[in-house]
C-alpha atoms as a PDB file:
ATOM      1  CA  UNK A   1      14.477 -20.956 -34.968  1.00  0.00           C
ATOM      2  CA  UNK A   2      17.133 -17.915 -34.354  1.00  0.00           C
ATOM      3  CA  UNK A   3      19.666 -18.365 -31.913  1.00  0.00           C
ATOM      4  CA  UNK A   4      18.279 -15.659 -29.330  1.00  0.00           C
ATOM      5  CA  UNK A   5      15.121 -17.807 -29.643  1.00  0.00           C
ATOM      6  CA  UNK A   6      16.871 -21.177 -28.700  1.00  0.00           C
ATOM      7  CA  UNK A   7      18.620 -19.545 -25.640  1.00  0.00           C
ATOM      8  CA  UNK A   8      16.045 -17.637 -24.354  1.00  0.00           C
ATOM      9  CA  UNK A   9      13.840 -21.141 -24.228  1.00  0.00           C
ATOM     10  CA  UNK A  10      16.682 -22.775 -22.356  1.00  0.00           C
ATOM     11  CA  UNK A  11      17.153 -20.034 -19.615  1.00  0.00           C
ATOM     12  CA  UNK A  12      13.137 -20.186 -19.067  1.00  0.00           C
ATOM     13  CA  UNK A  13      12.409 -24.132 -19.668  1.00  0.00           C
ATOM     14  CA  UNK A  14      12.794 -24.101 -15.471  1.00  0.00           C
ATOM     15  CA  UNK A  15      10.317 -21.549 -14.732  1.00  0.00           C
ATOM     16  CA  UNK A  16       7.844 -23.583 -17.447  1.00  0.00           C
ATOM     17  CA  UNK A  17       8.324 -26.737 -15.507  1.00  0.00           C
ATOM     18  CA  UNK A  18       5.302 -25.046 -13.381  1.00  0.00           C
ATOM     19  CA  UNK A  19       3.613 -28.372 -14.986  1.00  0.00           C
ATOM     20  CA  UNK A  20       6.024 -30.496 -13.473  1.00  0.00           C
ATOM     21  CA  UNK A  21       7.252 -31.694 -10.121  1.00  0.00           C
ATOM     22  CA  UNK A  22      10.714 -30.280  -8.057  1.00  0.00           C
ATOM     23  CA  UNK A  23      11.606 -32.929  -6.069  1.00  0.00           C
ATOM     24  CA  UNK A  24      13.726 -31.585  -3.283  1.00  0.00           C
ATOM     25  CA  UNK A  25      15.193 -35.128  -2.010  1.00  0.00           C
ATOM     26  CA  UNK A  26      14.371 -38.224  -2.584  1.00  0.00           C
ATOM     27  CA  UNK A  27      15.672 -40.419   0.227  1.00  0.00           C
ATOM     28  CA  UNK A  28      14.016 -38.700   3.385  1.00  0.00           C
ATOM     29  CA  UNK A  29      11.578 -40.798   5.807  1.00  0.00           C
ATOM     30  CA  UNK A  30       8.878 -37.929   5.691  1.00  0.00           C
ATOM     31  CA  UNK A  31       7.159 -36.261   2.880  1.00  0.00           C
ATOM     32  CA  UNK A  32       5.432 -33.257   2.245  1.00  0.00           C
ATOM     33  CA  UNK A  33       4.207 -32.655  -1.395  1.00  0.00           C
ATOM     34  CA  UNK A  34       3.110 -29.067  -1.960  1.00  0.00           C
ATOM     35  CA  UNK A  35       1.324 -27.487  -4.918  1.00  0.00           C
ATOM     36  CA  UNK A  36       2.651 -24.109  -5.618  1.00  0.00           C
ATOM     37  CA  UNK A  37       1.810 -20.997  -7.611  1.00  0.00           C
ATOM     38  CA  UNK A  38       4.017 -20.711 -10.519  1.00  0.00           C
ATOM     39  CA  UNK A  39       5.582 -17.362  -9.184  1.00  0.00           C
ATOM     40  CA  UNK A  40       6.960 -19.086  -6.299  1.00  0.00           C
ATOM     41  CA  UNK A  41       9.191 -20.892  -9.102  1.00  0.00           C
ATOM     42  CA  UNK A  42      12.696 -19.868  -7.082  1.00  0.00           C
ATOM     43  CA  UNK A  43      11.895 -18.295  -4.137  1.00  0.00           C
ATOM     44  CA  UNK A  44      10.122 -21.179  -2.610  1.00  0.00           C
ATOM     45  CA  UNK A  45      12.884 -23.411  -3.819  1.00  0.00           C
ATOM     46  CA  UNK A  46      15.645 -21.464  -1.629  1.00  0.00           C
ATOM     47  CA  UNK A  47      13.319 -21.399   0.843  1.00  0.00           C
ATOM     48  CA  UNK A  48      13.085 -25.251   0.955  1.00  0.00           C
ATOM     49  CA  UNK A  49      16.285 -26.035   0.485  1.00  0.00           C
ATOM     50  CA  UNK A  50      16.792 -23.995   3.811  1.00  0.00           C
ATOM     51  CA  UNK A  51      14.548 -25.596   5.492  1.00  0.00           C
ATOM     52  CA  UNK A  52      15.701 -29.152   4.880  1.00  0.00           C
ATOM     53  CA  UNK A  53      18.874 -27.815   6.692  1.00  0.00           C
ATOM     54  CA  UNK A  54      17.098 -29.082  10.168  1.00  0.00           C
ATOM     55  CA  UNK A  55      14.255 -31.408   8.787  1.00  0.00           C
ATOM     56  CA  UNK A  56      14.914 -34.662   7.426  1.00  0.00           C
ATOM     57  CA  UNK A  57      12.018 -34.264   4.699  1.00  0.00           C
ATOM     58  CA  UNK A  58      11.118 -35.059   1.280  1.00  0.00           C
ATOM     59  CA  UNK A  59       9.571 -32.001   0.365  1.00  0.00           C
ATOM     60  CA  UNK A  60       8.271 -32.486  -3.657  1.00  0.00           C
ATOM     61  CA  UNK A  61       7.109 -29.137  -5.438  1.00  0.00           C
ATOM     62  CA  UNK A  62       4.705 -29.014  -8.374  1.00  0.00           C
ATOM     63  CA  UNK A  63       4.194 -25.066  -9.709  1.00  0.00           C
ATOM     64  CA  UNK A  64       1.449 -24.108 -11.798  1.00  0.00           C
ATOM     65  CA  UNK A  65      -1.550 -21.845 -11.892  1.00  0.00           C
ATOM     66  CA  UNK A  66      -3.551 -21.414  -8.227  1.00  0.00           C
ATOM     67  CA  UNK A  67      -6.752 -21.690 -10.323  1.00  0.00           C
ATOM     68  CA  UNK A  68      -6.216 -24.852 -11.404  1.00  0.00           C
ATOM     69  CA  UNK A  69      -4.408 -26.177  -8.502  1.00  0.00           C
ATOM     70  CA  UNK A  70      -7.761 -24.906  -6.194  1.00  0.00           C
ATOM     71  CA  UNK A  71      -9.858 -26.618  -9.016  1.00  0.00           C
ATOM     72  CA  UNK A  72      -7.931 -29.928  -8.288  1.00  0.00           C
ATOM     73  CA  UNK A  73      -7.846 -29.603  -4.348  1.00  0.00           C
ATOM     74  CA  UNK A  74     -11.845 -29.237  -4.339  1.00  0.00           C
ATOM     75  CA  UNK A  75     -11.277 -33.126  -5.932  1.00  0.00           C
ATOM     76  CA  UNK A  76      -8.537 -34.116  -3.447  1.00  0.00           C
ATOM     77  CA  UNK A  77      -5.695 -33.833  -5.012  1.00  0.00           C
ATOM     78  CA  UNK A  78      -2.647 -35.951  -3.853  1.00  0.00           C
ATOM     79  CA  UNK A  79      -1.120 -32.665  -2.009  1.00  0.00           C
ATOM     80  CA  UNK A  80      -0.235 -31.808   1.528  1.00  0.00           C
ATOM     81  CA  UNK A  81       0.039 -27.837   0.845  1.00  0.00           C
ATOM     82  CA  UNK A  82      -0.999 -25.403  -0.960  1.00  0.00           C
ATOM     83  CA  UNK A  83       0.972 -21.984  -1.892  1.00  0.00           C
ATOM     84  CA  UNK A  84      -1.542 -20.025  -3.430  1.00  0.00           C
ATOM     85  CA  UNK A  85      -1.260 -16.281  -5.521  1.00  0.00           C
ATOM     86  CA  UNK A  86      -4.424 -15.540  -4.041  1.00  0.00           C
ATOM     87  CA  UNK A  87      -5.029 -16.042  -0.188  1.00  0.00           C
ATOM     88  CA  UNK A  88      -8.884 -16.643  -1.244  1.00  0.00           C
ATOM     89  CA  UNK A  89      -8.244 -19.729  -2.813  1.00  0.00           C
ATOM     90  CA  UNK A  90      -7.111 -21.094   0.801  1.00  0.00           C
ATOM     91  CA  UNK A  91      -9.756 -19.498   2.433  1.00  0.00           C
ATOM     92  CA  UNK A  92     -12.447 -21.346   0.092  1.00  0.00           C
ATOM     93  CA  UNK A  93     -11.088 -24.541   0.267  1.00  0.00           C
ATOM     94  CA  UNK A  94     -11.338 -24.031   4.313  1.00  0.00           C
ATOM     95  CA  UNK A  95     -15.068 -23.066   3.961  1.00  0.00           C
ATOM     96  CA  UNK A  96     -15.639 -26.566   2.444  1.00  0.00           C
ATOM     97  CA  UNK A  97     -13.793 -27.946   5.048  1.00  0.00           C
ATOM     98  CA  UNK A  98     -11.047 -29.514   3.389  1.00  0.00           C
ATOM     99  CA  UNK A  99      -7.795 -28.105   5.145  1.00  0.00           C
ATOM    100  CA  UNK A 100      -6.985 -28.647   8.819  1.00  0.00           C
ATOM    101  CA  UNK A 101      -8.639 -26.270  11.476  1.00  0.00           C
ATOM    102  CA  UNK A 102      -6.549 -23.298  11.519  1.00  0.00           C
ATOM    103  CA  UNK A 103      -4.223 -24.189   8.680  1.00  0.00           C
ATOM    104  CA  UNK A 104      -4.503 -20.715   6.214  1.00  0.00           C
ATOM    105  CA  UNK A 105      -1.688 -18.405   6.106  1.00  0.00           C
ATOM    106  CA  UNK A 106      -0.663 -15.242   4.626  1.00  0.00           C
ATOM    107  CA  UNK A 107       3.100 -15.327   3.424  1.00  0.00           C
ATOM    108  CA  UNK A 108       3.757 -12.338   0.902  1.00  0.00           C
ATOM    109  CA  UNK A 109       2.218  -9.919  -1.418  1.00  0.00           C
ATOM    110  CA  UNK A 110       2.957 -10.461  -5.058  1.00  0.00           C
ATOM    111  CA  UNK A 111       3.900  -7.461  -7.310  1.00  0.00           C
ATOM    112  CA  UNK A 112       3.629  -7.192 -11.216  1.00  0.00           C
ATOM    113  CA  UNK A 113       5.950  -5.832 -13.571  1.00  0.00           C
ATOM    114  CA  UNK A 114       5.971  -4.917 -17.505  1.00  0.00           C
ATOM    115  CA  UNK A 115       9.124  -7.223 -18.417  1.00  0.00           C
ATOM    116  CA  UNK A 116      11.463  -7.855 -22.086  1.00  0.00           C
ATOM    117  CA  UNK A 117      14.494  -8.901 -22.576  1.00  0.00           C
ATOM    118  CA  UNK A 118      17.708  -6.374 -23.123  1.00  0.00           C
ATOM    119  CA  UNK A 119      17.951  -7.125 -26.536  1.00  0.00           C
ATOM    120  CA  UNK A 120      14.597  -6.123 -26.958  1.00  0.00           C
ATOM    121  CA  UNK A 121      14.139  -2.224 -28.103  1.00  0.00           C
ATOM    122  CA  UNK A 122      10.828  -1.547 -26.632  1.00  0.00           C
ATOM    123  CA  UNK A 123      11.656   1.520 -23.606  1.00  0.00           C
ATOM    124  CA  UNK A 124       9.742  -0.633 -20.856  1.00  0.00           C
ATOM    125  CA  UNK A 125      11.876   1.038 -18.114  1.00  0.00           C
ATOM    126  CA  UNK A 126      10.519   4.612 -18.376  1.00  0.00           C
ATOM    127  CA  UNK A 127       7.473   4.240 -20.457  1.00  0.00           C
ATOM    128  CA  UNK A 128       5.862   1.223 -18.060  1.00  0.00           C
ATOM    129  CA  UNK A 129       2.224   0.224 -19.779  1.00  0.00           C
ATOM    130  CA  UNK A 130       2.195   2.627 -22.554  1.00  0.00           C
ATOM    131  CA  UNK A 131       5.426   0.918 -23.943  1.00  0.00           C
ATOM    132  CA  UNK A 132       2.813  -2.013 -24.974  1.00  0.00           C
ATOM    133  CA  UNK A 133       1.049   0.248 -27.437  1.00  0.00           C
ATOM    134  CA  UNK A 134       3.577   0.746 -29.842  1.00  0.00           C
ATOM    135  CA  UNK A 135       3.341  -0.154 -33.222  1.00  0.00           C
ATOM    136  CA  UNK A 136       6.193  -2.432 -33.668  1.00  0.00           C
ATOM    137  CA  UNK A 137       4.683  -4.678 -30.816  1.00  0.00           C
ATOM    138  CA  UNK A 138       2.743  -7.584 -31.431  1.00  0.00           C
ATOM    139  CA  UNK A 139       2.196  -9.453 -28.683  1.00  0.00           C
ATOM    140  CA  UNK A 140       1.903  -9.369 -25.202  1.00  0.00           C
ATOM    141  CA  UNK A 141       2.267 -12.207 -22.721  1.00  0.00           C
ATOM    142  CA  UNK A 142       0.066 -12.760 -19.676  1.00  0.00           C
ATOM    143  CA  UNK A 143      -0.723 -15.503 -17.544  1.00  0.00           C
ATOM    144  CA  UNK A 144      -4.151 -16.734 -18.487  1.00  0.00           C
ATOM    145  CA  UNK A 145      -6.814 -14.374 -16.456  1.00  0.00           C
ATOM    146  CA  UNK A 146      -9.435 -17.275 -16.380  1.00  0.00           C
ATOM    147  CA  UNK A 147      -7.680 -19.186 -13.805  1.00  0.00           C
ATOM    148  CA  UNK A 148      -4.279 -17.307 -13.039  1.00  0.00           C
ATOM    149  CA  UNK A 149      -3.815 -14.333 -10.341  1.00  0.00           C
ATOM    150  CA  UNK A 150      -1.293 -12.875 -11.842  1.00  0.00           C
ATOM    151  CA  UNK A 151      -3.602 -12.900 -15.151  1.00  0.00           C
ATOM    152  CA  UNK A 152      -6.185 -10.897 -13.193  1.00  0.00           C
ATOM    153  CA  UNK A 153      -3.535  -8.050 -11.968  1.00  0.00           C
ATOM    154  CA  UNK A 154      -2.787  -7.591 -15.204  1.00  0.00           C
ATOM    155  CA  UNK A 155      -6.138  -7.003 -16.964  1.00  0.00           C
ATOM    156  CA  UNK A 156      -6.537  -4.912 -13.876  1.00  0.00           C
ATOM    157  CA  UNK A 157      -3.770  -2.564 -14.652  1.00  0.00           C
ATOM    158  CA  UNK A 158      -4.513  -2.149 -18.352  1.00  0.00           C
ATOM    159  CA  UNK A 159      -7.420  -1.329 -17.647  1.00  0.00           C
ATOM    160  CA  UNK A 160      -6.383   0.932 -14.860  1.00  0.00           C
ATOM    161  CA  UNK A 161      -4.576   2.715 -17.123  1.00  0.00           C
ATOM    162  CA  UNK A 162      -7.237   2.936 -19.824  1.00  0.00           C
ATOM    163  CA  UNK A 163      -4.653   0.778 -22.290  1.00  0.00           C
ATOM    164  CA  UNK A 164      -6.968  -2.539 -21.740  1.00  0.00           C
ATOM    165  CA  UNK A 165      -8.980  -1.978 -25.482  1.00  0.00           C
ATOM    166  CA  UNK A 166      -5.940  -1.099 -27.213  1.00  0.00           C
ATOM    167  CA  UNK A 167      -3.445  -4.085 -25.737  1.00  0.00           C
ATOM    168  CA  UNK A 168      -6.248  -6.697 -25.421  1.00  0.00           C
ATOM    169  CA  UNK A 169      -6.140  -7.968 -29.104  1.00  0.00           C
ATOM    170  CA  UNK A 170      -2.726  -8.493 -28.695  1.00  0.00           C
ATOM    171  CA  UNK A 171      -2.545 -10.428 -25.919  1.00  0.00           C
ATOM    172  CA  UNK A 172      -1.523 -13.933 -25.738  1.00  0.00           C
ATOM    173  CA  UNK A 173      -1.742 -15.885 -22.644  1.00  0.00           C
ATOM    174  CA  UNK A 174       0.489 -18.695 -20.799  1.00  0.00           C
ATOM    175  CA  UNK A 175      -0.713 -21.569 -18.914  1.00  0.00           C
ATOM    176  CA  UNK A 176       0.249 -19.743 -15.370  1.00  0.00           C
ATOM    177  CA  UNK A 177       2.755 -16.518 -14.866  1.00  0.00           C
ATOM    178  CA  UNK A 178       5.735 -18.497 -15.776  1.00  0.00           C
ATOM    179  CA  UNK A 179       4.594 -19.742 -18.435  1.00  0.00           C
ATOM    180  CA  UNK A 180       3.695 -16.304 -19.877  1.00  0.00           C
ATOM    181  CA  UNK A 181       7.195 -14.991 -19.068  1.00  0.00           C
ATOM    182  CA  UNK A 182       8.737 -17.963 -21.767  1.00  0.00           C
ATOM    183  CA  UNK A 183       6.600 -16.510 -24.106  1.00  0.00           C
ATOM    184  CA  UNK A 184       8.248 -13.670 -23.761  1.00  0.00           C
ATOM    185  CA  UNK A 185      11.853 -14.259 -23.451  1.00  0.00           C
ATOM    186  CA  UNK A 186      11.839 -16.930 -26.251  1.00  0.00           C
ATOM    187  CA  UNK A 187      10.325 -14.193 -28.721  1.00  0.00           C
ATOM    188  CA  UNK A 188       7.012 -15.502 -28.945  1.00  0.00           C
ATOM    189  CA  UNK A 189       5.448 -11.993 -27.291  1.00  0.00           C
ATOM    190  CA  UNK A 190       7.251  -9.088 -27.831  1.00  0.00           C
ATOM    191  CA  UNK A 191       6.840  -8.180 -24.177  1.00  0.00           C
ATOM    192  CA  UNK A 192       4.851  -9.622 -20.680  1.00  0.00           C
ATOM    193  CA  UNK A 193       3.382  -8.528 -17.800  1.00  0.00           C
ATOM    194  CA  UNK A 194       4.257 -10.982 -14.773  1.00  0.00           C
ATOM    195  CA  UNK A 195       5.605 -11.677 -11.404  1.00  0.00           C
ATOM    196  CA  UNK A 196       8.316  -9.420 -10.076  1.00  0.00           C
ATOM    197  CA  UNK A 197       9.408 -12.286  -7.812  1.00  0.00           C
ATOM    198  CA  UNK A 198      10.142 -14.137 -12.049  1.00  0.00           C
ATOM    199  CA  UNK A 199      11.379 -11.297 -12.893  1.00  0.00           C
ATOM    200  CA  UNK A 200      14.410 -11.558 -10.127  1.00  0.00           C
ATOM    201  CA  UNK A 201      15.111 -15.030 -10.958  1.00  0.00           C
ATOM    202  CA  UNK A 202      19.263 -15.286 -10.489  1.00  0.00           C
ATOM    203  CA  UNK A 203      19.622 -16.507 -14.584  1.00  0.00           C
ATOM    204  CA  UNK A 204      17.296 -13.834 -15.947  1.00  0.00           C
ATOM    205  CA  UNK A 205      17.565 -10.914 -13.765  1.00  0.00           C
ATOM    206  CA  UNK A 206      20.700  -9.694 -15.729  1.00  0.00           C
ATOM    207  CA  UNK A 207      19.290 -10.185 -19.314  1.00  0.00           C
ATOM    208  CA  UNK A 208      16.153  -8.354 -18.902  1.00  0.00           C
ATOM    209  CA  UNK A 209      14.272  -5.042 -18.387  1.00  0.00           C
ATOM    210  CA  UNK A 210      11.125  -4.350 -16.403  1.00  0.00           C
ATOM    211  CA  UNK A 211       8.873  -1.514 -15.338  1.00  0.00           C
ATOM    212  CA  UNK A 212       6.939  -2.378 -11.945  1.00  0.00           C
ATOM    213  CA  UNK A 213       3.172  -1.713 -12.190  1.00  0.00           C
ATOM    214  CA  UNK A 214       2.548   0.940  -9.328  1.00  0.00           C
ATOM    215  CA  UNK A 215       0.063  -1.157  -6.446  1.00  0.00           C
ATOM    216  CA  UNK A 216      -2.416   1.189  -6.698  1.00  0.00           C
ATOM    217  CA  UNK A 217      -3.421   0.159 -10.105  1.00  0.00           C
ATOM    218  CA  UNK A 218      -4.107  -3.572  -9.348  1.00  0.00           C
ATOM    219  CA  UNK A 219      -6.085  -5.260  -6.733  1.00  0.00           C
ATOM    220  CA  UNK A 220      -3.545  -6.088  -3.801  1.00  0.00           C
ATOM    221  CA  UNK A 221      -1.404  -9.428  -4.207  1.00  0.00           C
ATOM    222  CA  UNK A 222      -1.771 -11.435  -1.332  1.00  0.00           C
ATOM    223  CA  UNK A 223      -0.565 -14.687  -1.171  1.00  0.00           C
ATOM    224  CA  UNK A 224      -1.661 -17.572   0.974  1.00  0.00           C
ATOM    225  CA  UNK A 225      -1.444 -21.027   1.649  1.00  0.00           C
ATOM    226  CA  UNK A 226      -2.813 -23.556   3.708  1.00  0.00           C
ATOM    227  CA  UNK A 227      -2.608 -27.185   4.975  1.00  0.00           C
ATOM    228  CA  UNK A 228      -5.111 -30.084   3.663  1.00  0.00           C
ATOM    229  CA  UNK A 229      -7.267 -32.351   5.892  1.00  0.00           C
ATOM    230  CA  UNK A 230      -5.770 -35.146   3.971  1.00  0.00           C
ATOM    231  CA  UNK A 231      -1.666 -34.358   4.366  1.00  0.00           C
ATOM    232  CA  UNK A 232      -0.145 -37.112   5.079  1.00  0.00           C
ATOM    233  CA  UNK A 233       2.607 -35.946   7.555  1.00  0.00           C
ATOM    234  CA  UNK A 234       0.954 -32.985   8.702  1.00  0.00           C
ATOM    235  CA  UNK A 235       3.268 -32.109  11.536  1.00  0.00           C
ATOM    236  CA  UNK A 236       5.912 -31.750   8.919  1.00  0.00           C
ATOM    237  CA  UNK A 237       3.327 -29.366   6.777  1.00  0.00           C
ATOM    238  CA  UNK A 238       3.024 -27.370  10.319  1.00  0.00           C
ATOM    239  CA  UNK A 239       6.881 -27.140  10.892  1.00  0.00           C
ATOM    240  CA  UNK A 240       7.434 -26.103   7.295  1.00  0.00           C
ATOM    241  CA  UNK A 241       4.621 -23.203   7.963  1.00  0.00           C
ATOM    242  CA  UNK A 242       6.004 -21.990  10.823  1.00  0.00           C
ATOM    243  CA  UNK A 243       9.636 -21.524   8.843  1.00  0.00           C
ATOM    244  CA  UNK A 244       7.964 -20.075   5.858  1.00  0.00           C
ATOM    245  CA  UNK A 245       6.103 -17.329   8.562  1.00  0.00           C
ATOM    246  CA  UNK A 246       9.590 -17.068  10.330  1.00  0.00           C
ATOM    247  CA  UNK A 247      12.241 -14.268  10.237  1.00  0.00           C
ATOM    248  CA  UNK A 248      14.451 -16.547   7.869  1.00  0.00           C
ATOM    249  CA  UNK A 249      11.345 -17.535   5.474  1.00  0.00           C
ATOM    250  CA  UNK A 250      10.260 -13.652   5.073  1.00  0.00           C
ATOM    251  CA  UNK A 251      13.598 -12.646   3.858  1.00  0.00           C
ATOM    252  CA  UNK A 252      13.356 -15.056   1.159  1.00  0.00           C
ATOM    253  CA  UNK A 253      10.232 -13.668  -0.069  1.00  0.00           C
ATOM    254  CA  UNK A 254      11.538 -10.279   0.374  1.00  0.00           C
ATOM    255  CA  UNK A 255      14.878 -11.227  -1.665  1.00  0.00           C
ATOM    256  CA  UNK A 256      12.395 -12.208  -4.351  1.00  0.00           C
ATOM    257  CA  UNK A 257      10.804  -9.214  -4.739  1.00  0.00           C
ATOM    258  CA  UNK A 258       7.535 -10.273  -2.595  1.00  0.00           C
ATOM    259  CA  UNK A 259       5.945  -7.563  -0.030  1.00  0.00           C
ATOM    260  CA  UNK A 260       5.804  -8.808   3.666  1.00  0.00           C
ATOM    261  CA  UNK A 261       2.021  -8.859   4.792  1.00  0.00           C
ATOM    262  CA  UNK A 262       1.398  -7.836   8.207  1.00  0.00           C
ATOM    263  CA  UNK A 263       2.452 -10.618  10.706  1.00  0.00           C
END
């Protein structure tokens, strides 16, 4: 394994641990466990951290695909939230009745970007999609468009840009959005279409290049949560809603590269 390989797979094991769970604290009286979309990987973090400023609160994190989080929640899954990259994963899991009256909410639009690493030679930053066709690359990273949001915008956009036939047999898809960015900053894809809100991550943001995917050529981004008829401090859920809908949680998003929807 080269050396760019080794590093590259040490700056991105923390957005991978999408599988795995963030605990926040561990010695707080109340608890609110929260399963998040796997582009939420820092921003949601910070956003946390602020929060437990005033709240005495375990809050635990687990990232990972909205798909498969949604799948889980329809089998009550040991959460209290849910941070989905699709607001209509919320909104279907309150049509079975299995979040508390009134619990959905919008907190940021996602946006996608064509992303590789500076040592990489590929022109991303003026040639966007149509970088992806060239010869000398071999694979492209995705998050898995089964099951994955972020998956989804990015079929949508190749196809948008009538590249979808040519990329498609060399695409190569992660587990959730993070997932798919590893793959492409270890050297496993030559190049990935993902989250801008990964893209901005503090350790990566300076080692990379990216091209963001104009809106109009995927289906709009918006992101939603909501609370779950079985959370088991759901005042706490409530309180950490309102921050994430406050003036304080919207500048997170919108250091993160996230779109503010309409209050």
């Amino acid at each position: 394994m080269s050396f760019r390989r080794v590093a590259w797979v040490g700056v991105c094991a923390g957005l991978v641990a999408a599988t795995g769970c963030r605990a926040v604290s561990s010695h707080a009286r109340h608890q609110v466990r929260i399963a998040a979309a796997a582009d939420l990987n820092v921003a949601l973090g910070v956003l946390v951290d602020r929060f437990r400023a005033s709240h005495d609160v375990d809050v635990k994190i687990s990232y990972g695909s909205s798909g498969t989080f949604y799948a889980q929640l329809l089998s009550h899954a040991p959460f209290d939230m849910f941070f989905s990259a699709d607001l209509d994963y919320p909104r279907q899991l309150a049509a079975r009745g299995l979040t508390l009256e009134n619990g959905e909410f919008s907190y940021a639009v996602g946006r996608l970007v064509v992303w590789t690493p500076s040592t990489s030679r590929l022109d991303v930053e003026h040639r966007g999609l149509q970088a992806l066709i060239d010869p000398s690359v071999a694979h492209v990273a995705i998050a898995n468009p089964e099951h994955a949001p972020y998956g989804r915008a990015a079929v949508a956009a190749l196809r948008a840009a009538n590249l979808y036939e040519q990329v498609q047999p060399k695409l190569v898809y992660g587990e959730n959005v993070a997932q798919a960015l590893q793959f492409a900053g270890s050297g496993a894809a030559d190049a990935g279409i993902v989250a801008l809100s990964l893209a901005l991550t503090p350790s990566l943001k300076d080692r990379a290049r990216w091209f963001e995917v104009p809106l109009t050529m995927y289906p709009r981004m918006e992101q939603g949560g909501t609370i779950l008829k079985w959370a088991g401090d759901a005042d706490e859920a409530r309180a950490l809603r309102a921050f994430v809908l406050s003036a304080d949680g919207r500048d997170i998003f919108k250091q993160y590269g996230f779109f503010l929807p309409d209050r």
